[in-house]
PDB file of N, CA and C in Angstrom:
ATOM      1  N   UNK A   1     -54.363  -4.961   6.061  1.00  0.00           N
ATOM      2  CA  UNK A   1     -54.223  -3.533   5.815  1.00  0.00           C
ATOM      3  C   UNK A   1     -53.064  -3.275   4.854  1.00  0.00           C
ATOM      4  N   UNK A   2     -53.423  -2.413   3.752  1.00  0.00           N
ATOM      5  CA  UNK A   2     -52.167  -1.998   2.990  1.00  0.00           C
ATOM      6  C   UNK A   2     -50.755  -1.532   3.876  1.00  0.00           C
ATOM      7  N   UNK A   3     -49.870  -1.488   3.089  1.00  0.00           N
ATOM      8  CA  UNK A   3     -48.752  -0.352   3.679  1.00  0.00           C
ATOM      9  C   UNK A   3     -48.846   0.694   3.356  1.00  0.00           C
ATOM     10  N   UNK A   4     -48.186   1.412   4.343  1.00  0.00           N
ATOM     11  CA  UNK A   4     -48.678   2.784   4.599  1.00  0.00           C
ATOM     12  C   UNK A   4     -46.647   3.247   3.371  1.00  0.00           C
ATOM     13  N   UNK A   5     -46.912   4.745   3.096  1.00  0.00           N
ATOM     14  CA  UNK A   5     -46.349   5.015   2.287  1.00  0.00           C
ATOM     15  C   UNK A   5     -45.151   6.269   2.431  1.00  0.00           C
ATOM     16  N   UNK A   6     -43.843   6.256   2.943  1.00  0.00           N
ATOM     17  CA  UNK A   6     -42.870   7.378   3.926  1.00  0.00           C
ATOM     18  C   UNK A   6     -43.056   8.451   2.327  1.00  0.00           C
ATOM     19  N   UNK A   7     -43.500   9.661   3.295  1.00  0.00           N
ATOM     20  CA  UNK A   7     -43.382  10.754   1.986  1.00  0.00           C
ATOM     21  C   UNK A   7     -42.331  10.885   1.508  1.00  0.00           C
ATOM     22  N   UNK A   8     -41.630  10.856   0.057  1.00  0.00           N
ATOM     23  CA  UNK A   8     -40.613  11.039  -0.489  1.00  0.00           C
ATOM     24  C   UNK A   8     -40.451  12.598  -0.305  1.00  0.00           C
ATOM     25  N   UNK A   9     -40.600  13.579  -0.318  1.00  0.00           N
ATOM     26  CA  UNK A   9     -40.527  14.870  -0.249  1.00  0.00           C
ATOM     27  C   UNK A   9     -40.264  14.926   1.330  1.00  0.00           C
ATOM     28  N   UNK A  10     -40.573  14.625   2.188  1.00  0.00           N
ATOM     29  CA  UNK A  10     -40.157  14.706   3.764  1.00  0.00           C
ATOM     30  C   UNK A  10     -38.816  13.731   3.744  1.00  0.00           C
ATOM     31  N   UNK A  11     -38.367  12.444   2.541  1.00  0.00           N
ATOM     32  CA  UNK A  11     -37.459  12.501   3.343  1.00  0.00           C
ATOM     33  C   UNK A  11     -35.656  13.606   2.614  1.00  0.00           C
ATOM     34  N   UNK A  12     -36.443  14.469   1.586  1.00  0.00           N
ATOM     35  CA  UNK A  12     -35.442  14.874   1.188  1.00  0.00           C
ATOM     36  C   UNK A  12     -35.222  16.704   1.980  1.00  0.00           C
ATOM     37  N   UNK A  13     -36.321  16.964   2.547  1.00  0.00           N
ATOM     38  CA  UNK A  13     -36.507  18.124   3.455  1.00  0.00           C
ATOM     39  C   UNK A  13     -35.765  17.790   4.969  1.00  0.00           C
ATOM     40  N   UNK A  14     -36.304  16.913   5.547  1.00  0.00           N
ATOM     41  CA  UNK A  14     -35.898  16.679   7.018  1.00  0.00           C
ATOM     42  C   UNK A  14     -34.972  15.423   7.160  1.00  0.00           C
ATOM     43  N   UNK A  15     -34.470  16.193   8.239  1.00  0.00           N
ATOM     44  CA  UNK A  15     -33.525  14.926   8.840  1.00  0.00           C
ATOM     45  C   UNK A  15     -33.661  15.069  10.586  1.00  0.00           C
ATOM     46  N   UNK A  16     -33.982  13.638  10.668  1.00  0.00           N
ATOM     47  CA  UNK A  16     -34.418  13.474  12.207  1.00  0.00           C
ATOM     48  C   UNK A  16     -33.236  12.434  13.240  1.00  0.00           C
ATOM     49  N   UNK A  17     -32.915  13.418  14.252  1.00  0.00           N
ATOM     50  CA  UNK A  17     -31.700  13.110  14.817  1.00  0.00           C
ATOM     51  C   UNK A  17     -32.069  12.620  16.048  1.00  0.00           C
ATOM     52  N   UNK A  18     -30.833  11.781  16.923  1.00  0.00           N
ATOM     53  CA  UNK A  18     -31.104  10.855  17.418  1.00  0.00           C
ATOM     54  C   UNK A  18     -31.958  11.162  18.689  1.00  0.00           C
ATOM     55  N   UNK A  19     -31.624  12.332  19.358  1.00  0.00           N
ATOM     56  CA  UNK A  19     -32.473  13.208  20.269  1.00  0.00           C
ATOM     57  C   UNK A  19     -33.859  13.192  20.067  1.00  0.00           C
ATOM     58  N   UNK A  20     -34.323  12.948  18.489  1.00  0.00           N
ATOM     59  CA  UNK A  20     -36.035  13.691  18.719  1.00  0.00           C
ATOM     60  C   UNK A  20     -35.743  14.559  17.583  1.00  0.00           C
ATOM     61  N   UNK A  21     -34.953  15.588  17.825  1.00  0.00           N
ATOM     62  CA  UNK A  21     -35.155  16.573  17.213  1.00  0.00           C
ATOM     63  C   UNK A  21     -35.286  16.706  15.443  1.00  0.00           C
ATOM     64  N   UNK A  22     -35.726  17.654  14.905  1.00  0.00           N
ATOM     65  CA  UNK A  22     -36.023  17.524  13.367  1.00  0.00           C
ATOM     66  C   UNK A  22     -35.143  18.523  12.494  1.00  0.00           C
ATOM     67  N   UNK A  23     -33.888  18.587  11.929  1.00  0.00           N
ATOM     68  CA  UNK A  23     -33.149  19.521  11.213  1.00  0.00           C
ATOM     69  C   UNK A  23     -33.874  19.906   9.555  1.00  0.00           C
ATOM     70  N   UNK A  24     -33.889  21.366   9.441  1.00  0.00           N
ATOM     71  CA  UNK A  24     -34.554  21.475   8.664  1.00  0.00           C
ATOM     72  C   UNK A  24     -33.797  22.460   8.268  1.00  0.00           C
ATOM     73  N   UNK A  25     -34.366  22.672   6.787  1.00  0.00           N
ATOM     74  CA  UNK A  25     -33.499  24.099   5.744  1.00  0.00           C
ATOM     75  C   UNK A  25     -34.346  24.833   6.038  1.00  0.00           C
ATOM     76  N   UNK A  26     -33.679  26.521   5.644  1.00  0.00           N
ATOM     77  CA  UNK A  26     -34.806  27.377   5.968  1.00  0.00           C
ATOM     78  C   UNK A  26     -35.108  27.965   4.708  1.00  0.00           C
ATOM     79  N   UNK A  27     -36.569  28.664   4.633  1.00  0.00           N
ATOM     80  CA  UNK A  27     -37.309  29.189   3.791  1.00  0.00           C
ATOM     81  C   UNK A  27     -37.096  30.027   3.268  1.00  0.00           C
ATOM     82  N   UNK A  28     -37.448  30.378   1.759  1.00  0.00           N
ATOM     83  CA  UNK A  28     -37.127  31.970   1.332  1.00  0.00           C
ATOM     84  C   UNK A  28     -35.526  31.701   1.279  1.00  0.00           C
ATOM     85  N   UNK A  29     -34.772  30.962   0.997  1.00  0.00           N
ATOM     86  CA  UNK A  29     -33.377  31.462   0.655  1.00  0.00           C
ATOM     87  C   UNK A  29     -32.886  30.767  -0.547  1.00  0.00           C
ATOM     88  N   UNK A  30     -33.789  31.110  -1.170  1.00  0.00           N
ATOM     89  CA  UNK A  30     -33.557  30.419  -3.141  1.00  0.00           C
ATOM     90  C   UNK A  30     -33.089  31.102  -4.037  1.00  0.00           C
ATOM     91  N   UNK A  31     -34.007  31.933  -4.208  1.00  0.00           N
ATOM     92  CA  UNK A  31     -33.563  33.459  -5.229  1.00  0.00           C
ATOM     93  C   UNK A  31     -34.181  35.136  -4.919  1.00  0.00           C
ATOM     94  N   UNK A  32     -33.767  35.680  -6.099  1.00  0.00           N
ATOM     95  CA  UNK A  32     -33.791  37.310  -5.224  1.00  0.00           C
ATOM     96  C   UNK A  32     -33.026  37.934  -4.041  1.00  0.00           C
ATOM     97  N   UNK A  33     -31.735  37.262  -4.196  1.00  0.00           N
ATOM     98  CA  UNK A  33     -30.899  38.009  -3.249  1.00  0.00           C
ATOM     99  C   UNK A  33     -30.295  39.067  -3.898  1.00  0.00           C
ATOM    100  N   UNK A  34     -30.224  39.887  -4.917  1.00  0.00           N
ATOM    101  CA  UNK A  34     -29.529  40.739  -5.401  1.00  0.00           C
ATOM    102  C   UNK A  34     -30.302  42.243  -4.885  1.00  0.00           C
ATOM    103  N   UNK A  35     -31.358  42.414  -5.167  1.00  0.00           N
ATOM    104  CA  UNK A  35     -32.718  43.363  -5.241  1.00  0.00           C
ATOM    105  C   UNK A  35     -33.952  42.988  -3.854  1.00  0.00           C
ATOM    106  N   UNK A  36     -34.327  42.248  -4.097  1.00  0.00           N
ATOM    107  CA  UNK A  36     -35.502  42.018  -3.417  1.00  0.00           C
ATOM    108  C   UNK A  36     -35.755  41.878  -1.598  1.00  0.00           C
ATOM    109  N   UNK A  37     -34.225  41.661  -1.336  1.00  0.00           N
ATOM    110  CA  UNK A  37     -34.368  40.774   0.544  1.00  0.00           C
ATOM    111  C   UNK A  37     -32.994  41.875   0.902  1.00  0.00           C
ATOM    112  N   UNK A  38     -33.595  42.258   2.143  1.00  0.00           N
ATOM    113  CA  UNK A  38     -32.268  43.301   3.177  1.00  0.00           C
ATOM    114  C   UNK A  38     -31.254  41.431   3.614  1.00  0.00           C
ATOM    115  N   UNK A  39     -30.154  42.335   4.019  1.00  0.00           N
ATOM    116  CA  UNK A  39     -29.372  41.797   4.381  1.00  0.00           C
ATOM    117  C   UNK A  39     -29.541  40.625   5.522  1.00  0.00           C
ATOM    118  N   UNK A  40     -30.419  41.249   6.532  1.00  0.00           N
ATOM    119  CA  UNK A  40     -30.971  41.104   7.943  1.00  0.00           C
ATOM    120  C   UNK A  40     -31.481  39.833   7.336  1.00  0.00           C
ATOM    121  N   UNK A  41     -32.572  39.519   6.720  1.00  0.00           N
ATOM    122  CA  UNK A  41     -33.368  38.629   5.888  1.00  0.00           C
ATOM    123  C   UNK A  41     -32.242  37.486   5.074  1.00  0.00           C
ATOM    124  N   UNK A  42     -31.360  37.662   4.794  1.00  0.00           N
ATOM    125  CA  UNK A  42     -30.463  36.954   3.694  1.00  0.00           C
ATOM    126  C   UNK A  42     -29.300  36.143   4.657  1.00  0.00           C
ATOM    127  N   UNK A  43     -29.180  37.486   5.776  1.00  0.00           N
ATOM    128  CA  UNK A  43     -28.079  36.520   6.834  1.00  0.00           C
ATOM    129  C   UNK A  43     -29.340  35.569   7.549  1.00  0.00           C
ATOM    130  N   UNK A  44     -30.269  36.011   8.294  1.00  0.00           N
ATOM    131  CA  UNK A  44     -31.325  35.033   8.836  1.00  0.00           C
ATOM    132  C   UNK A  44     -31.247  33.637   8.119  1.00  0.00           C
ATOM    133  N   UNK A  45     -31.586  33.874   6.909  1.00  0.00           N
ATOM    134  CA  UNK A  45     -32.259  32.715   5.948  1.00  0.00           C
ATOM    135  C   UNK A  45     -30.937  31.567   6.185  1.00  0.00           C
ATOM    136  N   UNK A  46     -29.739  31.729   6.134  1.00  0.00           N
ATOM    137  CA  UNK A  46     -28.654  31.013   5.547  1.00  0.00           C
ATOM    138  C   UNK A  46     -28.335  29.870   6.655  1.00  0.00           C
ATOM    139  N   UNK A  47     -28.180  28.618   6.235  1.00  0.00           N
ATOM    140  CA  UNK A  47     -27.940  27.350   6.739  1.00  0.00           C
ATOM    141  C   UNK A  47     -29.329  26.924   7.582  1.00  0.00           C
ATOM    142  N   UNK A  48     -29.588  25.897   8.621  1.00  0.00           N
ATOM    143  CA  UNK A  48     -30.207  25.130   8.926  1.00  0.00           C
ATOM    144  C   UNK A  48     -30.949  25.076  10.276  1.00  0.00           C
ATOM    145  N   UNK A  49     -31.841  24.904  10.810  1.00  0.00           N
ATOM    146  CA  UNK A  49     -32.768  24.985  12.180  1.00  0.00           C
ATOM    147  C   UNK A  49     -33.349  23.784  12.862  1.00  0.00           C
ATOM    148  N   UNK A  50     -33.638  23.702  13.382  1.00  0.00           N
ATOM    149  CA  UNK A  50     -34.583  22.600  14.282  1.00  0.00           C
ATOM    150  C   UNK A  50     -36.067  22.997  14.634  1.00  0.00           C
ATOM    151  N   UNK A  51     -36.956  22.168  14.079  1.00  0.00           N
ATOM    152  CA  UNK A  51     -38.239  22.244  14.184  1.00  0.00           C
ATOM    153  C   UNK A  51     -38.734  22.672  15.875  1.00  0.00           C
ATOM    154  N   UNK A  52     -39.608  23.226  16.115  1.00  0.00           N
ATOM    155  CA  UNK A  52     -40.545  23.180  17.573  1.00  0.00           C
ATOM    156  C   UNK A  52     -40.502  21.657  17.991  1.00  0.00           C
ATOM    157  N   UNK A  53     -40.981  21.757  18.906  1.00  0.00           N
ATOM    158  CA  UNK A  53     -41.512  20.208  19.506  1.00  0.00           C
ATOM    159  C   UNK A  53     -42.540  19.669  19.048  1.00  0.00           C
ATOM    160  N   UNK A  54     -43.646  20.484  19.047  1.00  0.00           N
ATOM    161  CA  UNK A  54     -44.718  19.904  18.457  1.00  0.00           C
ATOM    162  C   UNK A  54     -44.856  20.060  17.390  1.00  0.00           C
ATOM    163  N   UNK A  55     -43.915  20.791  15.988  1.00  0.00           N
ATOM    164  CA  UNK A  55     -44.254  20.148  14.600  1.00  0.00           C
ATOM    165  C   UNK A  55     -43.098  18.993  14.447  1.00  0.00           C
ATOM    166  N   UNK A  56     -42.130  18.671  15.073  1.00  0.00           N
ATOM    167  CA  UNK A  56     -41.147  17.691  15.157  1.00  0.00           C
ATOM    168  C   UNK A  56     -42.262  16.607  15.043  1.00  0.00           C
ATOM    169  N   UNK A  57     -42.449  16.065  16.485  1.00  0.00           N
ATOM    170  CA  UNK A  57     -43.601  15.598  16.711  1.00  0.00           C
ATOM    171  C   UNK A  57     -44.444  14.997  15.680  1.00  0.00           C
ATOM    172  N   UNK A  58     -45.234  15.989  15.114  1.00  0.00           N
ATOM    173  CA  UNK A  58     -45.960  15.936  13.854  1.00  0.00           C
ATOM    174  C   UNK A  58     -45.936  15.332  12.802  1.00  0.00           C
ATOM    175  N   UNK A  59     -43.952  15.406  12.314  1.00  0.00           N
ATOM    176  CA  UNK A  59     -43.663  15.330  11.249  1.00  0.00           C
ATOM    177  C   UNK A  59     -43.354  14.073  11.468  1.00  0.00           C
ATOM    178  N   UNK A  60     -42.788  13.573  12.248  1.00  0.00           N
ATOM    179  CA  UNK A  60     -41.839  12.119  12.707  1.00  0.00           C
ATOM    180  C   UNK A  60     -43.575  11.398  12.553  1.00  0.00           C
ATOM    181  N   UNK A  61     -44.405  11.912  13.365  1.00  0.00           N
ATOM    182  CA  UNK A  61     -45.666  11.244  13.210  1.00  0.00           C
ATOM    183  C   UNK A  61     -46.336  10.688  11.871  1.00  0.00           C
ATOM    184  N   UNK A  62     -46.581  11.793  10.961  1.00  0.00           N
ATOM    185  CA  UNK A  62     -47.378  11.788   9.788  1.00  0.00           C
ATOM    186  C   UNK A  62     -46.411  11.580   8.426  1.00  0.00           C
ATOM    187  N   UNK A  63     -45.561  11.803   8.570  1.00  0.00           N
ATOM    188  CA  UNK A  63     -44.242  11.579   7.466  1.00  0.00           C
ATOM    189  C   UNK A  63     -43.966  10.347   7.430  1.00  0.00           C
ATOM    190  N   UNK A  64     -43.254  10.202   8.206  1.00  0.00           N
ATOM    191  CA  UNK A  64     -42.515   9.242   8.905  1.00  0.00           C
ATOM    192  C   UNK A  64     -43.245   7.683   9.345  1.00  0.00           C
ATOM    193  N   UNK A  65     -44.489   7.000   8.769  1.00  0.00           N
ATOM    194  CA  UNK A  65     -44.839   6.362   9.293  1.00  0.00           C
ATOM    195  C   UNK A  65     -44.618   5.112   9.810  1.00  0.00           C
ATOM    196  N   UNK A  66     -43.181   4.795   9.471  1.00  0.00           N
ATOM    197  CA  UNK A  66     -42.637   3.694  10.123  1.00  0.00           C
ATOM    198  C   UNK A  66     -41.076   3.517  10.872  1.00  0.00           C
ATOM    199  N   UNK A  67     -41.097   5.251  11.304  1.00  0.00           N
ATOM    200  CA  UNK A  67     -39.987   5.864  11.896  1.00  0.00           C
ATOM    201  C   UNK A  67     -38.829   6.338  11.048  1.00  0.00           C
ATOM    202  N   UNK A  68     -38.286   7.302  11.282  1.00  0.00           N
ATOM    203  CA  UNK A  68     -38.026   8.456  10.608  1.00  0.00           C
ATOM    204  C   UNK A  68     -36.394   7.546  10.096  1.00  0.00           C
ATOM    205  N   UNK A  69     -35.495   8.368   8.751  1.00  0.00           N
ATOM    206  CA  UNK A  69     -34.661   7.753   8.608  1.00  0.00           C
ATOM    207  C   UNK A  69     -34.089   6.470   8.585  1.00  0.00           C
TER     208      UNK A  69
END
């Protein structure tokens, strides 16, 4: 069987910590903060989260195919 191939784009998105868990950036906080996004939206967006369980899961699964990091 060939080798299987770790997505380069998953490993520059996620980082998977020793718990399980999956640290991730959040969305929507690139551009258009001057005009376009309330405050509420701009403080939300800023710094970093942890995936659900089951797309953690997912990602460590299908990304990750020969274990994460």
């Amino acid at each position: 069987m060939p080798k299987l191939k770790t997505r380069s784009g998953a490993k520059k998105r996620f980082q998977v910590k020793k718990n399980g868990k999956v640290k991730h950036g959040k969305a929507f906080a690139k551009h258009l903060f001057t005009h376009a996004k309330s405050m509420d939206s701009r403080r939300r967006n800023r710094g970093t989260s942890h995936l659900d369980k089951m797309d953690a899961k997912k990602v460590v699964k299908e990304m990750f195919p020969y274990g994460a990091n």
